[in-house]
Each structure stands twice: as structure tokens, then as C-alpha cells.
Protein backbone atom coordinates (compact mmCIF):
# COMPACT_ATOMS: atom_id res chain seq x y z
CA UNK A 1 0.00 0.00 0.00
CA UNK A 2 3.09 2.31 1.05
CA UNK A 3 4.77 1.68 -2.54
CA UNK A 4 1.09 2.06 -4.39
CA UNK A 5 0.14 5.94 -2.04
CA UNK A 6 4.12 6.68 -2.86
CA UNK A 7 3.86 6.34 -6.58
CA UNK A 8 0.86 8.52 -7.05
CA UNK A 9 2.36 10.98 -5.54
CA UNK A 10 5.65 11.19 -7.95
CA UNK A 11 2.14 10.85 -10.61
CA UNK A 12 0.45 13.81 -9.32
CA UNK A 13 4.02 16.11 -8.70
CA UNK A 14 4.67 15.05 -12.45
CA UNK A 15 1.49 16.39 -13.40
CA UNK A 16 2.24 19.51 -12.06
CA UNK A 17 5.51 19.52 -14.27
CA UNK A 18 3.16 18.93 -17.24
CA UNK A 19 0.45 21.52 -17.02
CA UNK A 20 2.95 24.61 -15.14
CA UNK A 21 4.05 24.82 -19.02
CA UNK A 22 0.64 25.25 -20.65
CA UNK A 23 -0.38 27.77 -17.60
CA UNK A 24 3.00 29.69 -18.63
CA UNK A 25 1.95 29.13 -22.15
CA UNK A 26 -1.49 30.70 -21.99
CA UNK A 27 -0.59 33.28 -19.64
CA UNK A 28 3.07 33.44 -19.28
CA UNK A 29 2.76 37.00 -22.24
CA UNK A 30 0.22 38.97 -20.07
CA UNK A 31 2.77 37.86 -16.91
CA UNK A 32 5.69 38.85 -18.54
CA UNK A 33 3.68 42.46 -19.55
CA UNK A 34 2.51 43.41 -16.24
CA UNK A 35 6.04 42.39 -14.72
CA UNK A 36 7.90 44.53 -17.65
CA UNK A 37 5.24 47.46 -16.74
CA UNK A 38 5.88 47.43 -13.17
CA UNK A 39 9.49 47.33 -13.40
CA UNK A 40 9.70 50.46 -15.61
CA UNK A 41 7.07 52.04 -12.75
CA UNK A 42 10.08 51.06 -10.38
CA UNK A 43 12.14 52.75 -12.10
CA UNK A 44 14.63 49.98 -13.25
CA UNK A 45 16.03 48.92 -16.67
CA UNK A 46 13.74 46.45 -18.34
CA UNK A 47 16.87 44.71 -20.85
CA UNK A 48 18.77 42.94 -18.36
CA UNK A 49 18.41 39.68 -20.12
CA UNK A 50 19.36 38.89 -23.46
CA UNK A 51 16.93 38.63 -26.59
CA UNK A 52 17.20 34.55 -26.62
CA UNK A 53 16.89 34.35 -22.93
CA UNK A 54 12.84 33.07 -22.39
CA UNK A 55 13.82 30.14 -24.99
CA UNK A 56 16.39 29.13 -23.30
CA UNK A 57 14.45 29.08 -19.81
CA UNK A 58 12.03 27.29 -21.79
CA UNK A 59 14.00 24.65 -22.47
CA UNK A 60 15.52 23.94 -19.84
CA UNK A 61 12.38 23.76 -18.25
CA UNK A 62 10.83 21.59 -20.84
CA UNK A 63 13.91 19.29 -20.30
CA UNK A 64 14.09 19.41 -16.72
CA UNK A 65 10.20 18.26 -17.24
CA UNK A 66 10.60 15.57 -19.63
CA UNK A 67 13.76 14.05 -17.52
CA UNK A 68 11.75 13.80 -14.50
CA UNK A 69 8.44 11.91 -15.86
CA UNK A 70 11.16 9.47 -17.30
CA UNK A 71 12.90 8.87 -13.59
CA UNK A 72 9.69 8.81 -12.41
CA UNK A 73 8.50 6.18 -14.73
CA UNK A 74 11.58 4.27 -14.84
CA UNK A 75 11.71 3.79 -10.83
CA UNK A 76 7.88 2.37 -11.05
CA UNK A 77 8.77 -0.40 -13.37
CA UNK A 78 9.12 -3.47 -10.90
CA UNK A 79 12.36 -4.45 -12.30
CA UNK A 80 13.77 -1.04 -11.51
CA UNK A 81 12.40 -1.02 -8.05
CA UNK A 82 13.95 -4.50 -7.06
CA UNK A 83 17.16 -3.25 -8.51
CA UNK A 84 17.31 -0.30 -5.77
CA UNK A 85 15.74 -2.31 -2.77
């Protein structure tokens, strides 16, 4: 039961590593807008990063994502698990 409650949980943190890229996705522009808005309202310089910066965050997220479900998956498979018990 332990190993069963355990694995749904790595399920449901996964899922959060799936759909925190279509939230960012669908609202991630308006984000980025007010955030830009505010900082000039600060006062502060708004091109601190450079021009390829957001696809590059992307990415790595998007990796970071994608290598996770895989651990994730691969420690579930019951050969996997015997091998680190």
C-alpha cells in the first residue's frame, strides 16, 4: 500500500511539471507584460536579459520536465524497483 500511495504521488508532482508549461503558455505573455510594466514604474532597466533568454528558460524547463516523468517512470517499473531495494 506504502509503494502504491508513494507512486501517485511522484504521478500527481509530475502532473504539475506537465500543465505549469501550458499555464506559462497561456498566460506566461500577459505575466511577462505586467512584470515589464511594473518594473519600468520602479524605475529599473527592463533589458537585463538577453533577446534569446525566455527560450532558453524554456528549455531547460521543458527538459528538466521531460527528464523527470522518465525517472519517475523508470523507478515504477518493478524491475527497476527490485534493482534499488
Amino acid at each position: 500500500m506504502t509503494v502504491v500511495l508513494a507512486s501517485l504521488l511522484q504521478y500527481l508532482l509530475a502532473a504539475t511539471f506537465v500543465i505549469m508549461p501550458a499555464i506559462a503558455y497561456r498566460y506566461g505573455d500577459d505575466a511577462q507584460r505586467a512584470a515589464e510594466a511594473e518594473v519600468v514604474k520602479q524605475g529599473f532597466a527592463t533589458d537585463v536579459f538577453p533577446a534569446g533568454f525566455r527560450y532558453l528558460v524554456i528549455t531547460r524547463f521543458a527538459l528538466t520536465t521531460v527528464g523527470s516523468l522518465l525517472v519517475i517512470t523508470l523507478l515504477t517499473i518493478p524491475p527497476t524497483n527490485a534493482y534499488f531495494h
